[in-house]
N, C-alpha and C. Protein backbone atom coordinates (compact mmCIF):
# COMPACT_ATOMS: atom_id res chain seq x y z
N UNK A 1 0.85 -1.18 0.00
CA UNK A 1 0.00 0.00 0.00
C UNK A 1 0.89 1.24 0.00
N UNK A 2 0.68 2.18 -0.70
CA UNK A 2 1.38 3.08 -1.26
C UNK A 2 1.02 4.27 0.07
N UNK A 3 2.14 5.30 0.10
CA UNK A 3 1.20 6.10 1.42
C UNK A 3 0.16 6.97 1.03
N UNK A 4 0.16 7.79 -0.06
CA UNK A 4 -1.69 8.41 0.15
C UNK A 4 -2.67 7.35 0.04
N UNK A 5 -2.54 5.74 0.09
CA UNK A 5 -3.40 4.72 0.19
C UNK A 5 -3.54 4.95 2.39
N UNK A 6 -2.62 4.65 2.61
CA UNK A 6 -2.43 4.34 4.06
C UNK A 6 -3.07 5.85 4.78
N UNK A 7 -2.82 6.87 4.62
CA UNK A 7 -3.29 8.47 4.36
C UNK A 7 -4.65 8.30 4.85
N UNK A 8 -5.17 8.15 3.11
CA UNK A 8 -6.70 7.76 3.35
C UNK A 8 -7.46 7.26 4.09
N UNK A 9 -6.80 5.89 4.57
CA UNK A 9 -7.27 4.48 4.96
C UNK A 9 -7.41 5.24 6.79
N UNK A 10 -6.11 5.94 6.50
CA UNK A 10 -6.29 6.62 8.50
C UNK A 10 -7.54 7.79 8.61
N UNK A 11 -7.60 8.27 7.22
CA UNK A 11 -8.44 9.74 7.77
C UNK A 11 -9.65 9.17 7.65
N UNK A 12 -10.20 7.73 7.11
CA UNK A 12 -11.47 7.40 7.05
C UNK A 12 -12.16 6.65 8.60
N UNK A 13 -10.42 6.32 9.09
CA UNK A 13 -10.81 5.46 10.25
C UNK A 13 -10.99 6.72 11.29
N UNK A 14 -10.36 7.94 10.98
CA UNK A 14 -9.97 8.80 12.34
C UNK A 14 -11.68 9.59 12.38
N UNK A 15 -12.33 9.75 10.89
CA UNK A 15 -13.28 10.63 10.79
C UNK A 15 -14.60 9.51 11.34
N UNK A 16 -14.52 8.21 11.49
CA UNK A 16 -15.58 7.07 11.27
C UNK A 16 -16.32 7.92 13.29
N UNK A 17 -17.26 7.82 13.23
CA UNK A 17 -17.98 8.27 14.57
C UNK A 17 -17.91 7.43 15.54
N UNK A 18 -17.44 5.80 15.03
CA UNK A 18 -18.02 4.85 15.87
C UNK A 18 -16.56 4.96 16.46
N UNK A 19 -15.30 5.36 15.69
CA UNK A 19 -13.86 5.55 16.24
C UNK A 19 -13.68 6.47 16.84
N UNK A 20 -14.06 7.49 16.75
CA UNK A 20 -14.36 8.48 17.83
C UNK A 20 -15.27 8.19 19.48
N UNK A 21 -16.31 7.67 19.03
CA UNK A 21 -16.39 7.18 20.56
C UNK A 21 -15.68 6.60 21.06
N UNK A 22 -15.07 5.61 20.15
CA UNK A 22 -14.07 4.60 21.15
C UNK A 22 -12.88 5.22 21.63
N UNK A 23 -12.28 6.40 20.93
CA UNK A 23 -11.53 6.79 21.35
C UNK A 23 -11.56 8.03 22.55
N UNK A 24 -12.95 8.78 22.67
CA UNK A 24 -13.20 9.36 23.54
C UNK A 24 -14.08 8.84 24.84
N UNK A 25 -14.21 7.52 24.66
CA UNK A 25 -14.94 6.83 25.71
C UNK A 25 -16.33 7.66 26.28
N UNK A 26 -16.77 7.19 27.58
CA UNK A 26 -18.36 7.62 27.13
C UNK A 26 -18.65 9.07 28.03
N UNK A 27 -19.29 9.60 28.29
CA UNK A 27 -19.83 11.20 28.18
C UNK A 27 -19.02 11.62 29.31
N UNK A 28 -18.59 11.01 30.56
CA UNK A 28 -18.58 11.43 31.44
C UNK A 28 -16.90 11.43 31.52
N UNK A 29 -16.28 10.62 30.66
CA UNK A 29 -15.17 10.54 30.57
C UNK A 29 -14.46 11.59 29.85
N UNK A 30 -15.36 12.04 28.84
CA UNK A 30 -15.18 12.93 27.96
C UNK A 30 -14.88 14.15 28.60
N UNK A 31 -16.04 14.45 29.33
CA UNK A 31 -15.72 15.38 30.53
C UNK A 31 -14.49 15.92 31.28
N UNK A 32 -14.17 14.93 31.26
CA UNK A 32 -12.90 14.93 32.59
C UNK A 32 -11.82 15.38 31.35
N UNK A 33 -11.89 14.92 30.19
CA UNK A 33 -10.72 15.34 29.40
C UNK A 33 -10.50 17.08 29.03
N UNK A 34 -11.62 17.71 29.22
CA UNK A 34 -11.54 19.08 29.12
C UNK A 34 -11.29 20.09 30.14
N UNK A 35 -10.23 21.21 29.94
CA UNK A 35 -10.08 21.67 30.69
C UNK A 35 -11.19 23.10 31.10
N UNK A 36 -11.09 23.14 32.71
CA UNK A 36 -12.20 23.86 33.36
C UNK A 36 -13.59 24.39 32.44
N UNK A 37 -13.18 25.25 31.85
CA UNK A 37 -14.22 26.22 31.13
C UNK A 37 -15.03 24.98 29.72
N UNK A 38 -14.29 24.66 29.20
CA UNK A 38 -14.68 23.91 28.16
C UNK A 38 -15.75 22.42 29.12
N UNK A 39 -15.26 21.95 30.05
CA UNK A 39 -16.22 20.74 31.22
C UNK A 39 -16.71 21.46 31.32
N UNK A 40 -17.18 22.67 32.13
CA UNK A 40 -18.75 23.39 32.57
C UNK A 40 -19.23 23.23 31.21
N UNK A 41 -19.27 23.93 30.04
CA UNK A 41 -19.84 24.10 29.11
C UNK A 41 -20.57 22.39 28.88
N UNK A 42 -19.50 21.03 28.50
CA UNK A 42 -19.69 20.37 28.30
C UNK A 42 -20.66 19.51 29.26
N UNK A 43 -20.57 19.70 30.78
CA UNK A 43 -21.37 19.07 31.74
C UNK A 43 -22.61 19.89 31.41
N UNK A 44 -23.15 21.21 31.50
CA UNK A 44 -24.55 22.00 31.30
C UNK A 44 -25.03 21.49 30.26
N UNK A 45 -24.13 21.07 28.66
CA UNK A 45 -24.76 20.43 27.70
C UNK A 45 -25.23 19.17 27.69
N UNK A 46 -24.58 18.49 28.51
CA UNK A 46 -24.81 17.00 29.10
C UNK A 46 -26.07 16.78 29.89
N UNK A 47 -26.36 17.55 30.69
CA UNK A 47 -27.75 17.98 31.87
C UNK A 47 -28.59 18.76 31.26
N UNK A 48 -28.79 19.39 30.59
CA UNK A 48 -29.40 20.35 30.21
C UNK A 48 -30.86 19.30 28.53
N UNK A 49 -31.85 19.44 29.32
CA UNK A 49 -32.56 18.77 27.77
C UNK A 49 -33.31 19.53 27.37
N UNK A 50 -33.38 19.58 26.05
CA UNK A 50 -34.31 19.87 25.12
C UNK A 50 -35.77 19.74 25.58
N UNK A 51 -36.11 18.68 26.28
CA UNK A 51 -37.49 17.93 26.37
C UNK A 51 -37.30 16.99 27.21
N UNK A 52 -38.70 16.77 27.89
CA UNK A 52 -38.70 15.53 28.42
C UNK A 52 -39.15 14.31 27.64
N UNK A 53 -39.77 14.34 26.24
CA UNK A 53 -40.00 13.45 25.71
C UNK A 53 -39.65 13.77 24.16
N UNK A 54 -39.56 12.50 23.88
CA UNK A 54 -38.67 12.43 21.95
C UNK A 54 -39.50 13.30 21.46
N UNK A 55 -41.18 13.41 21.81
CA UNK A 55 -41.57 14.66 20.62
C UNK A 55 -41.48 15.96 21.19
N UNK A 56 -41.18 16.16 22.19
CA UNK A 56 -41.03 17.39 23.10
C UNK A 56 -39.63 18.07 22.39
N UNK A 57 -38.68 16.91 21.80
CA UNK A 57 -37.38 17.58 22.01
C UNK A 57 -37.10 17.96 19.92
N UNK A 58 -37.98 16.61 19.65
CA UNK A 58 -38.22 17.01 18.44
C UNK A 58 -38.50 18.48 17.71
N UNK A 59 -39.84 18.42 18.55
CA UNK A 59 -40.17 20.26 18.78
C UNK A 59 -39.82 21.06 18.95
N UNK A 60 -38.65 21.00 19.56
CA UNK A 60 -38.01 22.09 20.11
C UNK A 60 -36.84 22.37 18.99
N UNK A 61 -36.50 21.63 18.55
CA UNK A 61 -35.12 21.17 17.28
C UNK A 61 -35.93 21.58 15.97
N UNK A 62 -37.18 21.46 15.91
CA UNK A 62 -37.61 21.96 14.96
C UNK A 62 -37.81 23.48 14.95
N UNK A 63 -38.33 23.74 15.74
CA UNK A 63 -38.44 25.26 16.09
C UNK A 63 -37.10 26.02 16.53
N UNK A 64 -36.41 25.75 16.80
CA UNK A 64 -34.83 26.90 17.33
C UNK A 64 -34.03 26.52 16.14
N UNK A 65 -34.15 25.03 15.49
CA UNK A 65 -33.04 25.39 14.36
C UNK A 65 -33.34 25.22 12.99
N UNK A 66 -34.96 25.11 12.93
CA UNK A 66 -35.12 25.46 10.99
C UNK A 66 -34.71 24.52 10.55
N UNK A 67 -35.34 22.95 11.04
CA UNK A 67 -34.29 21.52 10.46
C UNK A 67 -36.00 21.28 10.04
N UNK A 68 -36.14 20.26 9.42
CA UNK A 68 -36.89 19.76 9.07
C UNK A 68 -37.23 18.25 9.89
N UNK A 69 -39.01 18.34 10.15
CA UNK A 69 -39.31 17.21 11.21
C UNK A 69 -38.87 15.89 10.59
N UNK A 70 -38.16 15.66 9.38
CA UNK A 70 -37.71 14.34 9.13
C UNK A 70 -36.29 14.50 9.81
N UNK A 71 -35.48 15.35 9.65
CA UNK A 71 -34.15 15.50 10.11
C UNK A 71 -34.57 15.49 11.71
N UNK A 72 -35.10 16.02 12.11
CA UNK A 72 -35.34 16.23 13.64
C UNK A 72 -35.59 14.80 14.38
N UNK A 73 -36.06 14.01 13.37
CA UNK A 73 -36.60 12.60 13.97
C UNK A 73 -35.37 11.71 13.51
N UNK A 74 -35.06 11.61 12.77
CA UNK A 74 -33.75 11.08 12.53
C UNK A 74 -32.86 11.14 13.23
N UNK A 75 -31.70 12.65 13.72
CA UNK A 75 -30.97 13.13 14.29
C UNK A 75 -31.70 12.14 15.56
N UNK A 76 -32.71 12.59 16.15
CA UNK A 76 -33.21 11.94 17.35
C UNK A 76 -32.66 9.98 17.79
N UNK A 77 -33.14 9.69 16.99
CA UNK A 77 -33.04 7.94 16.45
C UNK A 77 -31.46 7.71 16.44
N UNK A 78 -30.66 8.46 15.86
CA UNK A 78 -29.36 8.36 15.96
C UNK A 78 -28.23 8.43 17.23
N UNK A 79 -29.28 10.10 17.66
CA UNK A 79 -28.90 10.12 19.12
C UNK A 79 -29.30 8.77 20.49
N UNK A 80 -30.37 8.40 19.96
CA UNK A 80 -31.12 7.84 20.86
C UNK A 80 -29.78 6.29 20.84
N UNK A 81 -29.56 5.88 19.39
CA UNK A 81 -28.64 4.80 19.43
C UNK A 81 -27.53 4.59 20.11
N UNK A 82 -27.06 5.88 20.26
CA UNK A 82 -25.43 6.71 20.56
C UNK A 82 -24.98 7.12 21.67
N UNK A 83 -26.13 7.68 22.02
CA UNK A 83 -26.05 8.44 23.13
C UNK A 83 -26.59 7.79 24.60
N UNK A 84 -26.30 8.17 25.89
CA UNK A 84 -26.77 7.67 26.98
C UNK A 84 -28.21 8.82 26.97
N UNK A 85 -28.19 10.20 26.64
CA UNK A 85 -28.55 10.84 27.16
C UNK A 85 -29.29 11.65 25.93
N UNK A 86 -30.15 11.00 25.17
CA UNK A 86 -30.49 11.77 23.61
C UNK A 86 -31.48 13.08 23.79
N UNK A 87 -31.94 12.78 24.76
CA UNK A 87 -32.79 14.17 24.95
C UNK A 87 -32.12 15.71 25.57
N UNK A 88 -31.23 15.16 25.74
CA UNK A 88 -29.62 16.64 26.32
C UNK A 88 -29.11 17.38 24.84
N UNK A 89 -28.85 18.46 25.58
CA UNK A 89 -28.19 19.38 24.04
C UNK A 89 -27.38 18.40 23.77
N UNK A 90 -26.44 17.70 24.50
CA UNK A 90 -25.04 17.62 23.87
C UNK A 90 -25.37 15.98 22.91
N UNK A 91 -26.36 15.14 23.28
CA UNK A 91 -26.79 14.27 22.70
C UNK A 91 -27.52 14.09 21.39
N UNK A 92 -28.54 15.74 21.74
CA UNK A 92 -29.04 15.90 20.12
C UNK A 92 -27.96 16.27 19.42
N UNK A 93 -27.34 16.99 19.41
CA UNK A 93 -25.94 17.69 18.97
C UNK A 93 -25.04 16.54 18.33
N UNK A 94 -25.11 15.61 18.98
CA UNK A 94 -24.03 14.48 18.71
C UNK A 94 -25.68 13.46 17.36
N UNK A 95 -26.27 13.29 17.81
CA UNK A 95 -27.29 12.63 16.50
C UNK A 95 -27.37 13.96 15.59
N UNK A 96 -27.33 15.00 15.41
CA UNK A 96 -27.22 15.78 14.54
C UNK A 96 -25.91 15.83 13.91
N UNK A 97 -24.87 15.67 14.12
CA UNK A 97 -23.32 15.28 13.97
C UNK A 97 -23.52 13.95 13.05
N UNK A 98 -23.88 13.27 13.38
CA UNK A 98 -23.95 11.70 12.88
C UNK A 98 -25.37 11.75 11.45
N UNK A 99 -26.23 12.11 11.65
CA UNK A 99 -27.10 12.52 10.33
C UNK A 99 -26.39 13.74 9.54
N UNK A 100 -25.59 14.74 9.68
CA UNK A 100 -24.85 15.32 8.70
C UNK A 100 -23.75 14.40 8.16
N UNK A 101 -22.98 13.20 8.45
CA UNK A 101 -22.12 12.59 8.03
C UNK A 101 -22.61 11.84 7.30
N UNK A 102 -23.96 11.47 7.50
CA UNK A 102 -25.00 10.22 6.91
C UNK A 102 -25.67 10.86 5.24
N UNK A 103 -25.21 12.46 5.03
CA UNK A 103 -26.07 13.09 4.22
C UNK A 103 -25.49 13.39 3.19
N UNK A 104 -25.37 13.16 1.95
CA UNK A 104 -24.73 13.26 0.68
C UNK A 104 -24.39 14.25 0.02
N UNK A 105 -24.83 15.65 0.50
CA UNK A 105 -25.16 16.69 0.15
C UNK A 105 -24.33 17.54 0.62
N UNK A 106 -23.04 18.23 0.31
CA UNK A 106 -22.35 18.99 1.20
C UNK A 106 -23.18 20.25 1.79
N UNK A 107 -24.07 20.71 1.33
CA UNK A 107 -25.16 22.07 1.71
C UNK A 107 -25.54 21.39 2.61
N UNK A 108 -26.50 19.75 2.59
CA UNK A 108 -27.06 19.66 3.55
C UNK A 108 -25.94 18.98 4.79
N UNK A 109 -25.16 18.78 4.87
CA UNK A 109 -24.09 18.20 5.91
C UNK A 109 -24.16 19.73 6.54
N UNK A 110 -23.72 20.81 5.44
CA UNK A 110 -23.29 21.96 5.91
C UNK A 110 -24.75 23.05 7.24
N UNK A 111 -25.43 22.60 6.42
CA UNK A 111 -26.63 22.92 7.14
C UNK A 111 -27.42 22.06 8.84
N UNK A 112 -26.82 20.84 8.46
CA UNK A 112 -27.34 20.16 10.00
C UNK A 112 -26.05 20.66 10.63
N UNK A 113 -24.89 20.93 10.71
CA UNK A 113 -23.58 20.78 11.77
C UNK A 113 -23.61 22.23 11.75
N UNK A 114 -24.32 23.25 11.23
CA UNK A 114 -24.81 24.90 12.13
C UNK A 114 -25.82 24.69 12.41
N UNK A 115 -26.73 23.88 12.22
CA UNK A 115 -27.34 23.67 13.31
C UNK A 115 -26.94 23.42 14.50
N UNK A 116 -26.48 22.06 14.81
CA UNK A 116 -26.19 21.40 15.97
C UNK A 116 -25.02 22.90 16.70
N UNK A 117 -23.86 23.32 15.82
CA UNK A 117 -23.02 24.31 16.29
C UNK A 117 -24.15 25.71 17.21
N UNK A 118 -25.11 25.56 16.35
CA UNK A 118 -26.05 26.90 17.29
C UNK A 118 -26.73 26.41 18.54
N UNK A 119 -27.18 24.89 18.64
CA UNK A 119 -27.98 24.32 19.65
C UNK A 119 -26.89 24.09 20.60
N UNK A 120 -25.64 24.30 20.54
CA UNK A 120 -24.58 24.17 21.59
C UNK A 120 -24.12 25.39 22.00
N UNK A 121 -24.10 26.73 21.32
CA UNK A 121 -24.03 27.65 21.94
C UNK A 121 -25.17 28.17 22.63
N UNK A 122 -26.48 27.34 22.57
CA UNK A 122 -27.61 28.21 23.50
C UNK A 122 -27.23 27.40 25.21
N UNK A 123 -26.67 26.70 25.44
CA UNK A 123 -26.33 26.46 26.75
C UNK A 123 -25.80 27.43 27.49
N UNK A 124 -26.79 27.35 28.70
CA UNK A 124 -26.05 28.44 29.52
C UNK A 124 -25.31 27.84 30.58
């Protein structure tokens, strides 16, 4: 294997989501890896939900970020797979992350990940 073969072969494994969890282990661990200011942010996004229920949070994702209720239910389903915690900003955020990678469309990739980027700066 030639090296822009080996190149590739790493940036597909480094970008893959399911290698990223494994390499950041699970929410709480994640946590601990950030320093002060960046953990508050990340723990409030962690605690902090959208909703108490999948259509509650749906609703809310539909209305603050202009996604469409198929994307909103999707993103959800993804989070829900992924996540401990799918109804938390940082969980929709992360199924919104994972349906822009899933989306063929660089506009629309480009369009769910400002989303999710705006639903993470509304944490207070």
């Amino acid at each position: 294997m030639v090296w822009a073969d080996k190149q590739s072969a790493l940036i597909r494994d480094v970008a893959s989501p399911v290698r990223w969890t494994a390499l950041l282990g699970s929410e709480s661990d994640l946590a601990a890896k950030f320093e002060a200011p960046d953990r508050a942010l990340l723990l409030r996004a962690i605690s902090q939900e959208l909703g108490s229920t999948r259509d509650a949070v749906m609703e809310t994702a539909v209305r603050r970020l202009d996604i469409s209720q198929k994307q909103a239910a999707e993103a959800y389903t993804l989070a829900e797979e992924h996540e401990s915690t799918p109804r938390s900003v940082w969980g929709y955020v992360q199924g919104l992350t994972r349906l822009s990678q899933r989306t063929p469309w660089q506009d629309g990739r480009y369009a769910l990940d400002r989303a999710a980027s705006r639903l993470l700066t509304t944490v207070q």
